[in-house]
C-alpha atoms as a PDB file:
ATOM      1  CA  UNK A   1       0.000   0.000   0.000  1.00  0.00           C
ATOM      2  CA  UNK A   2       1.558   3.250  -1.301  1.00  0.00           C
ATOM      3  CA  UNK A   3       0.431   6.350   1.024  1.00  0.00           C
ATOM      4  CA  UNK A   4       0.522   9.578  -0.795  1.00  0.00           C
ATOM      5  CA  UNK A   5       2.667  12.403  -0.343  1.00  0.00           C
ATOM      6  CA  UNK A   6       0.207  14.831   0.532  1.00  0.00           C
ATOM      7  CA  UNK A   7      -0.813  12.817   3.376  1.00  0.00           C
ATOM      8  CA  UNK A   8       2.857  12.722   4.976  1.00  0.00           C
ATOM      9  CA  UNK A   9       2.987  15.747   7.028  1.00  0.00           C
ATOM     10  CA  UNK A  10      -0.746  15.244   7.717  1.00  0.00           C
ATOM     11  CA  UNK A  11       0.157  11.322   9.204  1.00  0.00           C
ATOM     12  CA  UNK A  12       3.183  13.084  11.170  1.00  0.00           C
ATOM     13  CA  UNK A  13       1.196  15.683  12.501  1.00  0.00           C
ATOM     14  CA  UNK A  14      -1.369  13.313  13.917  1.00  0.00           C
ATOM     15  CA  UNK A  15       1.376  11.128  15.412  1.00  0.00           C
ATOM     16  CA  UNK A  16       2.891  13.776  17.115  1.00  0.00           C
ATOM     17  CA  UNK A  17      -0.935  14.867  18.665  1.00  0.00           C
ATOM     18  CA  UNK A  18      -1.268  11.072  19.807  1.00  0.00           C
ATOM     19  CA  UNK A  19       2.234  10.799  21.206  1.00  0.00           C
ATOM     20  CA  UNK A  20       1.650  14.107  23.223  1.00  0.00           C
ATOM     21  CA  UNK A  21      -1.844  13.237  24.470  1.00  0.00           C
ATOM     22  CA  UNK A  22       0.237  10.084  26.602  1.00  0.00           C
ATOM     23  CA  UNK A  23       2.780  12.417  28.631  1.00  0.00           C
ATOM     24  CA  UNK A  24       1.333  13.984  31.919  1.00  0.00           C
ATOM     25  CA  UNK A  25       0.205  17.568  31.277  1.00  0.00           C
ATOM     26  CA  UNK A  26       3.021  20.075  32.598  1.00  0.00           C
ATOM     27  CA  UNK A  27       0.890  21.964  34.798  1.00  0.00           C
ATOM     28  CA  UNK A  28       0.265  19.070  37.104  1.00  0.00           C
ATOM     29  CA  UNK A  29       4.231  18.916  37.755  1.00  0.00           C
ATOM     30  CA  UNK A  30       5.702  22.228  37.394  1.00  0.00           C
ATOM     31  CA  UNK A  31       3.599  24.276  38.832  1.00  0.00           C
ATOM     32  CA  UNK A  32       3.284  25.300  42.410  1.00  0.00           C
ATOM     33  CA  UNK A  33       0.322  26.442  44.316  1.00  0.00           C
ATOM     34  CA  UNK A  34       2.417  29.464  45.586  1.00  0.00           C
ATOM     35  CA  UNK A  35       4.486  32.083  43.993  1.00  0.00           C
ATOM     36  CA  UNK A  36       6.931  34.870  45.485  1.00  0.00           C
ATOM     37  CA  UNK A  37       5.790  38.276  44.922  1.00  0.00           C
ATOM     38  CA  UNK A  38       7.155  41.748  45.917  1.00  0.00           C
ATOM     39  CA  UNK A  39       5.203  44.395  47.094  1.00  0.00           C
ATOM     40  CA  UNK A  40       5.771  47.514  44.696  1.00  0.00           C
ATOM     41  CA  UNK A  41       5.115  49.788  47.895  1.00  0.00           C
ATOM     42  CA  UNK A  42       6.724  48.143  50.633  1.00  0.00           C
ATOM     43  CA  UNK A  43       9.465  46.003  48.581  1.00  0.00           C
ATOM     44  CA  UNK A  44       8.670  42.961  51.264  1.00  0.00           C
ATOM     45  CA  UNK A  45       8.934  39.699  49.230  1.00  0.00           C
ATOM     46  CA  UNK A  46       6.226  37.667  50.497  1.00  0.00           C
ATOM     47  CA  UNK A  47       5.084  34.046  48.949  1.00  0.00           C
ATOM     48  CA  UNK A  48       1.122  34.065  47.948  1.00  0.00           C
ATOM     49  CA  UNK A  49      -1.090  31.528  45.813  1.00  0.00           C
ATOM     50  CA  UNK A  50      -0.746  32.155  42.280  1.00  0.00           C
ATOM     51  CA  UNK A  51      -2.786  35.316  40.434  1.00  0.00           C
ATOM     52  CA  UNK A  52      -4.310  35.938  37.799  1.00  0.00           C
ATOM     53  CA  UNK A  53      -4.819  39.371  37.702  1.00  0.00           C
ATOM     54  CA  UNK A  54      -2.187  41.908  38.331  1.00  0.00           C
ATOM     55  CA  UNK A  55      -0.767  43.564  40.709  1.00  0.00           C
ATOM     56  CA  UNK A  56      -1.965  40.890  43.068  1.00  0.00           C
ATOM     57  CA  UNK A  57      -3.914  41.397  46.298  1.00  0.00           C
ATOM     58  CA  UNK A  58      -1.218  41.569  49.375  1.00  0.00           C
ATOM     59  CA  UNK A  59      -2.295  38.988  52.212  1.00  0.00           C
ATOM     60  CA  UNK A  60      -1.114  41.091  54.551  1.00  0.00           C
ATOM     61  CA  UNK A  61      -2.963  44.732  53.910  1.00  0.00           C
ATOM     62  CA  UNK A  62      -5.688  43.319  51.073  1.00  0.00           C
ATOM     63  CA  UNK A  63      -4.115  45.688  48.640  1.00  0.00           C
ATOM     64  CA  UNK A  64      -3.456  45.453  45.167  1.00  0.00           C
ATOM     65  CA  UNK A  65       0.515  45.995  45.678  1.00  0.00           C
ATOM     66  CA  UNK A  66       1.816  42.547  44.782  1.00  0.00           C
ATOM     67  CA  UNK A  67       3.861  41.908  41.317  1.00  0.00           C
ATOM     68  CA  UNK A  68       5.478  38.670  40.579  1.00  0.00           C
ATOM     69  CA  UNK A  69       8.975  38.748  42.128  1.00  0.00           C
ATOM     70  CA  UNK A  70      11.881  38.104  39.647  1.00  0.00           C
ATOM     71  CA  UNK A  71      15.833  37.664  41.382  1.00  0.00           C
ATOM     72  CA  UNK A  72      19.062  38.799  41.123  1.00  0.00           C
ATOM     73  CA  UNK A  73      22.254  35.879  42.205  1.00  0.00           C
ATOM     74  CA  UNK A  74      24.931  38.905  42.325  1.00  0.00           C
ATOM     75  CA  UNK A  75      22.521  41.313  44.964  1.00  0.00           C
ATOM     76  CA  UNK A  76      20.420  38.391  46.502  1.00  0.00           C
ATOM     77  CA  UNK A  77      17.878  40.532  45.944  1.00  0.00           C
ATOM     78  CA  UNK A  78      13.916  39.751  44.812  1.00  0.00           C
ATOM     79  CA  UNK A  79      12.680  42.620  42.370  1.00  0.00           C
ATOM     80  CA  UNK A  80       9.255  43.453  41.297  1.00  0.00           C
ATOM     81  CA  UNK A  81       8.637  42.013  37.448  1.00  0.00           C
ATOM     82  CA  UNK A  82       7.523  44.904  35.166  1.00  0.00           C
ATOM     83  CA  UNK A  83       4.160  44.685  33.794  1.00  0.00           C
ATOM     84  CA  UNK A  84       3.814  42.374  30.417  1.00  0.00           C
ATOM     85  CA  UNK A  85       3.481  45.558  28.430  1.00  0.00           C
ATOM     86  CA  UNK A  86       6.850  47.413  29.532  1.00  0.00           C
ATOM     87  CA  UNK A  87       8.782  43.988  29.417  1.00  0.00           C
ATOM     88  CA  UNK A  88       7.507  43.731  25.547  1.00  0.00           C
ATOM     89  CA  UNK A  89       8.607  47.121  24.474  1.00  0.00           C
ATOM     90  CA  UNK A  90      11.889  47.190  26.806  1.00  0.00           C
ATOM     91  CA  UNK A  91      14.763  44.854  25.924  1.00  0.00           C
ATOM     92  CA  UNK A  92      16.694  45.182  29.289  1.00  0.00           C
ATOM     93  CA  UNK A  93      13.664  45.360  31.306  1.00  0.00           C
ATOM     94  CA  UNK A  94      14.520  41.710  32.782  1.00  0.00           C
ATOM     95  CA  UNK A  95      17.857  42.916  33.706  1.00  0.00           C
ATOM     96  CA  UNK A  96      18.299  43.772  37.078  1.00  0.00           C
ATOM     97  CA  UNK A  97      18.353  47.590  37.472  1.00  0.00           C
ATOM     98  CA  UNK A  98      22.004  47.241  39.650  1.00  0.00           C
ATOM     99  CA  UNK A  99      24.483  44.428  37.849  1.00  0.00           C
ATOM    100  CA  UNK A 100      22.797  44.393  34.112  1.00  0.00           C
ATOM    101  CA  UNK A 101      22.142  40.356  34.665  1.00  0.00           C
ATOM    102  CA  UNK A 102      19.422  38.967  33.766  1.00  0.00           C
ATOM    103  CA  UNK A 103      16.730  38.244  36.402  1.00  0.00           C
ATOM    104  CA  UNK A 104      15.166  34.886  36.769  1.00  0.00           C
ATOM    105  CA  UNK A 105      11.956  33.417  38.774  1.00  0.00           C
ATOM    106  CA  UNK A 106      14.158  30.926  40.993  1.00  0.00           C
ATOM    107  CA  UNK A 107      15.291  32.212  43.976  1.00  0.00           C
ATOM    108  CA  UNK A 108      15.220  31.443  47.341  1.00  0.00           C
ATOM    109  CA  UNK A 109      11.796  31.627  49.362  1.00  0.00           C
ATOM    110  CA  UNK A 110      10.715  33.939  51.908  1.00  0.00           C
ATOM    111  CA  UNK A 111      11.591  32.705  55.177  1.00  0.00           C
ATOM    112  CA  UNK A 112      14.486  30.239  54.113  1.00  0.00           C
END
């Protein structure tokens, strides 16, 4: 039985759907119910559940101050992420403002 060519990347493509649909989604094991956040007013770092909407509700006064923490290795430092918008239009905006490196989510947690 000859298949034809048209039908190759059509085959492949429905493969590749039926091979993904057997791995575990990557929500259930990357992601944590909890996320450090720095308050833009305060600059406490403080761990709260996930949000959807921005800036986040602080636990601690019920306002709207939180913003998802990104940190610096050189300053051990957390620093509030810029919103989406300003991160999109401003190539060093996931620098950090002191060394020039590039901030990253992984850090160490509040209280450690």
């Amino acid at each position: 039985m000859s298949i034809p060519r048209r039908m190759i990347p059509l085959l492949l493509a429905a493969a590749g759907a039926a091979a993904g649909c057997q791995s575990k989604p990557a929500a259930e094991t990357t992601s944590p119910a909890h996320s450090v956040y720095v308050d833009t007013r305060t600059g406490q770092v403080v761990r709260a559940e996930h949000s959807v909407t921005l800036p986040a509700v602080n636990p601690g006064t019920g306002q709207r101050t939180l913003m998802p923490g990104l940190y610096c290795a050189e300053c051990r430092k957390w620093y509030p992420a810029p919103p989406l918008e300003v991160r999109q239009r401003t190539p060093n905006a996931g620098q950090c403002p002191r060394h020039g490196t590039a901030l990253t989510a992984d850090g160490p947690l509040p209280g450690e």
